[in-house]
N, C-alpha and C. Protein backbone atom coordinates (compact mmCIF):
# COMPACT_ATOMS: atom_id res chain seq x y z
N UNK A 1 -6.65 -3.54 -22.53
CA UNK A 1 -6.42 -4.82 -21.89
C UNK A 1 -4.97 -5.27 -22.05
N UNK A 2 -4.09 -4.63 -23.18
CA UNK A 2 -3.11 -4.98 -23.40
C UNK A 2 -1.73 -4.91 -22.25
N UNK A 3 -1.94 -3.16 -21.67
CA UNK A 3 -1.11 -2.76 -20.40
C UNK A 3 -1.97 -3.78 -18.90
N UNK A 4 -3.23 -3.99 -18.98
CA UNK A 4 -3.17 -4.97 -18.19
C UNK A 4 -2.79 -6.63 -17.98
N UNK A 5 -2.45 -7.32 -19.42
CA UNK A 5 -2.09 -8.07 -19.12
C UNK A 5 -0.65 -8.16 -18.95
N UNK A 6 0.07 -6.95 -19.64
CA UNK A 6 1.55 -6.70 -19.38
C UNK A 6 2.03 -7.30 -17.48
N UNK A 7 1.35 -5.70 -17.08
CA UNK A 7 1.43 -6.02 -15.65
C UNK A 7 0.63 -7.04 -15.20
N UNK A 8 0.41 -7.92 -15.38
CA UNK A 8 -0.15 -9.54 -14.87
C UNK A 8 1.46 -10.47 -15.17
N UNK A 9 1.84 -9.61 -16.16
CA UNK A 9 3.22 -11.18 -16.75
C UNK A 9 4.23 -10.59 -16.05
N UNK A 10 4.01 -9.21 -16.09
CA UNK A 10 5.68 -8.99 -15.39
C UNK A 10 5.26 -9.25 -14.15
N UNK A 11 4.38 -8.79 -13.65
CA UNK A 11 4.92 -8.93 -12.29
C UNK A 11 4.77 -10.50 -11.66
N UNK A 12 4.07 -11.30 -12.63
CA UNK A 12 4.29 -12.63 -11.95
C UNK A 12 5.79 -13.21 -12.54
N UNK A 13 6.29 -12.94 -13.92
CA UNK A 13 7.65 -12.98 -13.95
C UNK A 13 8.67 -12.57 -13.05
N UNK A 14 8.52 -11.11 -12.21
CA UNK A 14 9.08 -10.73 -11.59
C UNK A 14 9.39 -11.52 -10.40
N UNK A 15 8.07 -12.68 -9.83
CA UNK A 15 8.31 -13.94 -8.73
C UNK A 15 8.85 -14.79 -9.49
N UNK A 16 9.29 -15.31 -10.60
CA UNK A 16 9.63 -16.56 -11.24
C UNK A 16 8.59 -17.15 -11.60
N UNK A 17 7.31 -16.99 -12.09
CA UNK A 17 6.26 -17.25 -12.59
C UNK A 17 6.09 -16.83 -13.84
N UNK A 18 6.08 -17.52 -14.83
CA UNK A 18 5.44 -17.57 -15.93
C UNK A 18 5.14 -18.27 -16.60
N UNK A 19 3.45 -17.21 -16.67
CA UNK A 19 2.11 -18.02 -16.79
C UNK A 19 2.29 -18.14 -18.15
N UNK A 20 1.96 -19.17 -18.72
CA UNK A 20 0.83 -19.71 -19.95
C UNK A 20 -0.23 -19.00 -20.87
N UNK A 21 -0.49 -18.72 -21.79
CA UNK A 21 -1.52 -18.30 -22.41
C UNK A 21 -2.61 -18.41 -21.90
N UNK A 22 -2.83 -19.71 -21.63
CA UNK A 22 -3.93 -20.19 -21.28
C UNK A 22 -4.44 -19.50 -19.64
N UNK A 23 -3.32 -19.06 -18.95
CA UNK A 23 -3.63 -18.52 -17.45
C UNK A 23 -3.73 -17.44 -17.99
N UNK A 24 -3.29 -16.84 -18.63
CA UNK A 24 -3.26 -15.38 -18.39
C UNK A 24 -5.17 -15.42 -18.87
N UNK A 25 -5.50 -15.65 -19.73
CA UNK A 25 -7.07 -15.68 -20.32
C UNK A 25 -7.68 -16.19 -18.94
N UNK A 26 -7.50 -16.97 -18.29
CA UNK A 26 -8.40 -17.46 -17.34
C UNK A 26 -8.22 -16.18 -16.13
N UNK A 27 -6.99 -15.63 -15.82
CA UNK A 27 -7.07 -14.60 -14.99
C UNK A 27 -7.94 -12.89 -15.93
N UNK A 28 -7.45 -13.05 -17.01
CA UNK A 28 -8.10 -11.67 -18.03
C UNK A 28 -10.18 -11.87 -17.56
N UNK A 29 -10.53 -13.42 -17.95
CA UNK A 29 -12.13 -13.88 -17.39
C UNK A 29 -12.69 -13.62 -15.90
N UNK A 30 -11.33 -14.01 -14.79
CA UNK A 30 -11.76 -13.76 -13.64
C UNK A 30 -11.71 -12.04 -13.31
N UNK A 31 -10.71 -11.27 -14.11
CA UNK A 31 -10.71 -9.97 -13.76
C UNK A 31 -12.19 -9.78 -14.79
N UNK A 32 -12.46 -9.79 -15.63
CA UNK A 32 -13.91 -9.09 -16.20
C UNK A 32 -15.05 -9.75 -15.08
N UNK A 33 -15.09 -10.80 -14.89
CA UNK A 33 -16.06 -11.12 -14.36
C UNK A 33 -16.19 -10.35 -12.66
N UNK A 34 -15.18 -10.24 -12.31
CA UNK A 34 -14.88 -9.92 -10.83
C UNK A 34 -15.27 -8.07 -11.18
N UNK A 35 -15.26 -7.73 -11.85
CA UNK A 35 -15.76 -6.55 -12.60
C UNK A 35 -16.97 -6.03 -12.34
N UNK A 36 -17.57 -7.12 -13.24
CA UNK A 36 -19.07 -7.09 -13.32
C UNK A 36 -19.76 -7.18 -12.72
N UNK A 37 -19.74 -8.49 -11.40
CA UNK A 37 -20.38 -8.83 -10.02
C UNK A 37 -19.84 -7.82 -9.22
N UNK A 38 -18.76 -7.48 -8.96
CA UNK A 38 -18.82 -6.14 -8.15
C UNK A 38 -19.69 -4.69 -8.26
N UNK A 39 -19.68 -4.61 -9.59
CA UNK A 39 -20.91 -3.55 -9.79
C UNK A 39 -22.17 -3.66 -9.10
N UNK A 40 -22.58 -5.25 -9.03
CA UNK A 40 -23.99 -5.81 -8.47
C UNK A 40 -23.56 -6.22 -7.08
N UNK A 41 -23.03 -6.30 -6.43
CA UNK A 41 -23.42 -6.85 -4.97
C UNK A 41 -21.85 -6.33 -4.37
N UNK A 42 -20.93 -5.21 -4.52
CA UNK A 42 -19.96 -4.99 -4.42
C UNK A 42 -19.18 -5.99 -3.33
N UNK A 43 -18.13 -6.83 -4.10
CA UNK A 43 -17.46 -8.43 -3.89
C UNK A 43 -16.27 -7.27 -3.04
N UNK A 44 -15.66 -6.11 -3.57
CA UNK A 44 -14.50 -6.14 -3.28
C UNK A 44 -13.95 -4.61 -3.10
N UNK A 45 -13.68 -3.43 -2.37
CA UNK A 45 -13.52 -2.26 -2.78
C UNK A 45 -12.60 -1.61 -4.01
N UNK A 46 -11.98 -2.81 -4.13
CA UNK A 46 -10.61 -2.69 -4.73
C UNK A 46 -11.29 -2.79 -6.61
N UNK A 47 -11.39 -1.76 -6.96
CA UNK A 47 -12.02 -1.97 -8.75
C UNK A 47 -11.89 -1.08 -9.86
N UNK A 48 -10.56 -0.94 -9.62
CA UNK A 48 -10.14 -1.17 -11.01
C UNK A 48 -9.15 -2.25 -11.82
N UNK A 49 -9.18 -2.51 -13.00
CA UNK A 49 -8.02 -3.37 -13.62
C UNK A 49 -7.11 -3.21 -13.05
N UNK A 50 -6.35 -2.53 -13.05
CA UNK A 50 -4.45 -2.20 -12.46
C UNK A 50 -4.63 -2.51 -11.07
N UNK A 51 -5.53 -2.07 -10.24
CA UNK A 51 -5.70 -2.43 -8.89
C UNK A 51 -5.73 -3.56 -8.50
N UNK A 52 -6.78 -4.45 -9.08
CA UNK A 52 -7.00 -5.89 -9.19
C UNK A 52 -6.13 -6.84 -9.33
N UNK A 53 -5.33 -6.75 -10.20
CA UNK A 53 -3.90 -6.93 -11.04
C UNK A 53 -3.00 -7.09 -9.86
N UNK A 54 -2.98 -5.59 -9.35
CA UNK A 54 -1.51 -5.43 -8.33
C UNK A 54 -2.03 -6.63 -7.22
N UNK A 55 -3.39 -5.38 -6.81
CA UNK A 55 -3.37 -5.55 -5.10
C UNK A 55 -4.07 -6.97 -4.56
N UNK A 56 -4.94 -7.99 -5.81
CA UNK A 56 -5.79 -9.04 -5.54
C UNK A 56 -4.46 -10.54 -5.88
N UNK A 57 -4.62 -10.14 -7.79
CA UNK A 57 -3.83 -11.14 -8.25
C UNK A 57 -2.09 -11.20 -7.46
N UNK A 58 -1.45 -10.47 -8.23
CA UNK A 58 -0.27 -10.30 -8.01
C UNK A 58 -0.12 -11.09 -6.42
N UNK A 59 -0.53 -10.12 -5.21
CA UNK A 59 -0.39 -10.43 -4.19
C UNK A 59 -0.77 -12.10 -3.83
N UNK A 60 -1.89 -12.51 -4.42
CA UNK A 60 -2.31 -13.80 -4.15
C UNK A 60 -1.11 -14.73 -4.63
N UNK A 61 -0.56 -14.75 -5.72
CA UNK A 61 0.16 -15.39 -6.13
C UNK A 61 1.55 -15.54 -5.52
N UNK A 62 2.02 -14.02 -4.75
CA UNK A 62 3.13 -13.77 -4.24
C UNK A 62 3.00 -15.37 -2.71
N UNK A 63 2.01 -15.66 -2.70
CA UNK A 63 1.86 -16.85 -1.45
C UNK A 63 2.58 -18.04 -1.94
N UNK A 64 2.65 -18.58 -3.08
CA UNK A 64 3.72 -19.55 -3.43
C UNK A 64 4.78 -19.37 -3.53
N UNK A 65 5.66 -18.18 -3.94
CA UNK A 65 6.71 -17.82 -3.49
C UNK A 65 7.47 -18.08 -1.95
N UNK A 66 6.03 -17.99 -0.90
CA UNK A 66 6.67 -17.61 0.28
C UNK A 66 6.38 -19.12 0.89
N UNK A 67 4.93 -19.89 -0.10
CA UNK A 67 4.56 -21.58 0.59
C UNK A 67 4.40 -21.98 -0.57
N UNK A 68 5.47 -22.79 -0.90
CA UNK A 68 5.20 -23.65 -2.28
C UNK A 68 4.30 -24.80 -1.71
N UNK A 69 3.26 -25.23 -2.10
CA UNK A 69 2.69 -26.09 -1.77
C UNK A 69 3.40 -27.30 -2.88
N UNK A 70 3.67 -28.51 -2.30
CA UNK A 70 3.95 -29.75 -2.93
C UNK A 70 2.78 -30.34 -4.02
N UNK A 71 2.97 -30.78 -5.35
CA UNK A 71 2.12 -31.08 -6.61
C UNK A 71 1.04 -32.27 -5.60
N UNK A 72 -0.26 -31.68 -6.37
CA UNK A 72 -1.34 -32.45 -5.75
C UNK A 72 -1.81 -31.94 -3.75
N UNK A 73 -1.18 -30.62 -3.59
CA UNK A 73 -1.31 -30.54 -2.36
C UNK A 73 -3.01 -30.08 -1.87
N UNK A 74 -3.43 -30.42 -1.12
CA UNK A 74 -4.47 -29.97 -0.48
C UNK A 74 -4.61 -28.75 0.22
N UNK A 75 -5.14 -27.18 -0.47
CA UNK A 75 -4.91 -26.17 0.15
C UNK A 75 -6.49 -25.23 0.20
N UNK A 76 -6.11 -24.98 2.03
CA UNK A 76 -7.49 -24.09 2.13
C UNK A 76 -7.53 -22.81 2.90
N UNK A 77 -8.42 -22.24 1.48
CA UNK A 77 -8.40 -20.63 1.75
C UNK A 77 -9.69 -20.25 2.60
N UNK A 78 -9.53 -20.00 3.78
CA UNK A 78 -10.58 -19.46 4.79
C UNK A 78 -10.42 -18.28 5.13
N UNK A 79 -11.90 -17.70 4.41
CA UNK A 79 -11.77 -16.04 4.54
C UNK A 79 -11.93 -15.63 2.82
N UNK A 80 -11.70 -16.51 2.07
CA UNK A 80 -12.09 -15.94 0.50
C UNK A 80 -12.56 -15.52 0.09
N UNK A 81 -13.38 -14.34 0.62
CA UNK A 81 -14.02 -13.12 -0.06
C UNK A 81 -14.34 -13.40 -1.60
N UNK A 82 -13.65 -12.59 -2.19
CA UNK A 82 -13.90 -12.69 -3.42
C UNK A 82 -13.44 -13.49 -4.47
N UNK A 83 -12.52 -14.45 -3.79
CA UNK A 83 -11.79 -15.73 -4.24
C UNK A 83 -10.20 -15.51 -4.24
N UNK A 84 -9.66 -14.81 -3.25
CA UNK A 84 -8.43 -14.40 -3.24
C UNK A 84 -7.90 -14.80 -1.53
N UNK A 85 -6.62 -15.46 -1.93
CA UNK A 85 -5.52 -15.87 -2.60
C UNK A 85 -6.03 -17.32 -3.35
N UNK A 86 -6.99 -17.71 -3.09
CA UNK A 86 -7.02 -19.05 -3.62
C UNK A 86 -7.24 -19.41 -5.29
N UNK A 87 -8.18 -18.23 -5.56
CA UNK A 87 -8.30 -18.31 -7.25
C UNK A 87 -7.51 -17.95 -8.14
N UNK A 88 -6.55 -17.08 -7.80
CA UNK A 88 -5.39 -16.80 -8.48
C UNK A 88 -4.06 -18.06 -8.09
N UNK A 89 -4.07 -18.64 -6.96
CA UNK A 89 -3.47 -19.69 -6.72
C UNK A 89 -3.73 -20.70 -7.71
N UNK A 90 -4.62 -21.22 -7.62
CA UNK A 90 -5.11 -22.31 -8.69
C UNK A 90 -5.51 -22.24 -9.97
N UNK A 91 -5.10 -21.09 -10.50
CA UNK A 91 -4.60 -20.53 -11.90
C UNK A 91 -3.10 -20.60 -11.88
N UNK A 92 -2.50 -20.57 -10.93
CA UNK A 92 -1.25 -20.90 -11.49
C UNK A 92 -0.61 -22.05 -10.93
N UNK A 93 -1.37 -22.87 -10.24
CA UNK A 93 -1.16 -24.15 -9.95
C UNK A 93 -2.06 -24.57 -9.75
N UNK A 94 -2.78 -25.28 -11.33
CA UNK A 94 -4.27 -26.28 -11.40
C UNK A 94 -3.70 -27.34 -10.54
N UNK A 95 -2.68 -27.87 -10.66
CA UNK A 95 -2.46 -29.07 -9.67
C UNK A 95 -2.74 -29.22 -7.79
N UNK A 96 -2.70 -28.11 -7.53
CA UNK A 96 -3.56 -28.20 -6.19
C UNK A 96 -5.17 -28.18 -5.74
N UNK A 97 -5.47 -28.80 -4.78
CA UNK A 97 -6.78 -29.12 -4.50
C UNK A 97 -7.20 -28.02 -4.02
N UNK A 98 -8.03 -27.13 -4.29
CA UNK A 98 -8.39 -25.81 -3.34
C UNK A 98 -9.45 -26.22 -3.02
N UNK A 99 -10.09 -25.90 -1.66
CA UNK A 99 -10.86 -26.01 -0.84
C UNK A 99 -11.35 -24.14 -0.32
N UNK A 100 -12.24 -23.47 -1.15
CA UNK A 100 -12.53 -22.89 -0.63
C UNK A 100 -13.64 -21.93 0.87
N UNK A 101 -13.51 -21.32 1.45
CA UNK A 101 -14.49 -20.77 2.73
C UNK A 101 -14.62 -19.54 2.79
N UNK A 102 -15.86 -19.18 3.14
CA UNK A 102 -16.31 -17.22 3.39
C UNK A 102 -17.89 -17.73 4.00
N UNK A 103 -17.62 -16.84 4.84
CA UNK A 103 -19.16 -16.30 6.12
C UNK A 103 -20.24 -15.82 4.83
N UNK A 104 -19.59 -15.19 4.06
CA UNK A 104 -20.40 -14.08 3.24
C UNK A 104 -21.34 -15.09 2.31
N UNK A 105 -22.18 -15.12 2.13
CA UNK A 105 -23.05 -15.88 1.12
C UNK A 105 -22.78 -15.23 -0.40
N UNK A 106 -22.76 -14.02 -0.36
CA UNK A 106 -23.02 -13.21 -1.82
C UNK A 106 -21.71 -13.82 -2.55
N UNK A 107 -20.45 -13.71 -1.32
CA UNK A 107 -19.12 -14.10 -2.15
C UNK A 107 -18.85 -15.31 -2.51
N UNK A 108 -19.29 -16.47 -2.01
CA UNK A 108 -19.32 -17.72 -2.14
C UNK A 108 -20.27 -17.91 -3.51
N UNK A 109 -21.57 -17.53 -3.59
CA UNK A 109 -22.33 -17.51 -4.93
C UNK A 109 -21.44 -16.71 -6.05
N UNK A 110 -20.49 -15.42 -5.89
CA UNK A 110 -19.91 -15.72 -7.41
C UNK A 110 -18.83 -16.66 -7.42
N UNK A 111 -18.06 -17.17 -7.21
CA UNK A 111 -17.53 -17.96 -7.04
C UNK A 111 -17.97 -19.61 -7.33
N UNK A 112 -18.65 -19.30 -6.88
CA UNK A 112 -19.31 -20.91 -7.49
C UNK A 112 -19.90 -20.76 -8.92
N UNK A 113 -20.81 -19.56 -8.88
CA UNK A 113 -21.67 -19.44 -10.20
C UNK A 113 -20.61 -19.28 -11.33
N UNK A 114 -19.42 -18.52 -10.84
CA UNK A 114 -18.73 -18.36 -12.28
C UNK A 114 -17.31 -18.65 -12.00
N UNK A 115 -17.16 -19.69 -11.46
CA UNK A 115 -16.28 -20.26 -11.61
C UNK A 115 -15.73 -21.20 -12.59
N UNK A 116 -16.76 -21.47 -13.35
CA UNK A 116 -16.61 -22.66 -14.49
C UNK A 116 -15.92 -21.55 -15.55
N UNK A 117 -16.33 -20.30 -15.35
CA UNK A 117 -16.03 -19.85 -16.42
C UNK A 117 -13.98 -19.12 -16.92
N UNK A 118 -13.56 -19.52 -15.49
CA UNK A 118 -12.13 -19.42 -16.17
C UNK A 118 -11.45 -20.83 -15.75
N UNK A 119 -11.88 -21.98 -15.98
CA UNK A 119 -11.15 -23.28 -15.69
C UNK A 119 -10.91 -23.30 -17.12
């Protein structure tokens, strides 16, 4: 877990992001958990750690770089699959309102069900 949280800091360092203790654990919870429910109702093709890391987190986050949303902004992710760009968004900016959407029922239930568990 150690080389994965490496590549979680650098490469959000690498945007001018750096996370908190406290994010990095809440993203380390959403990667195990996003883990585990994929085994059961496959959320995402993309599964492994380093993959997840690069191609889910990393990338999600790379969206404030390109749209800083203003503190307290109202932002909605339609199409959130497995909670990406929006859950890694609001790990690194609790201060925005996320409003999430997905067609998919299965993806919306983890997301809700275990979402408490990296706030």
């Amino acid at each position: 877990m150690n080389d994965d949280r490496n590549l979680l800091v650098d490469g959000c360092s690498k945007m001018g992001l750096d996370l908190k203790d406290a994010q990095v654990k809440c993203f380390e919870t959403y990667l195990s958990l996003l883990l585990e429910w994929n085994g059961k109702m496959n959320l995402t093709a993309i599964d492994t750690p380093q993959e997840v890391i690069t191609e889910h987190f990393l990338d999600s986050v790379s969206v404030l770089k390109v749209c800083a949303p203003g503190k307290g902004a109202q932002v909605l992710d339609v199409g959130s699959g497995a909670g990406f760009p929006g859950i890694p968004m609001q790990i690194v900016r609790p201060d925005i309102h996320l409003t999430m959407v997905d067609a998919v029922l299965k993806k919306t239930f983890f997301w809700r069900k275990s979402g408490s568990s990296w706030d």
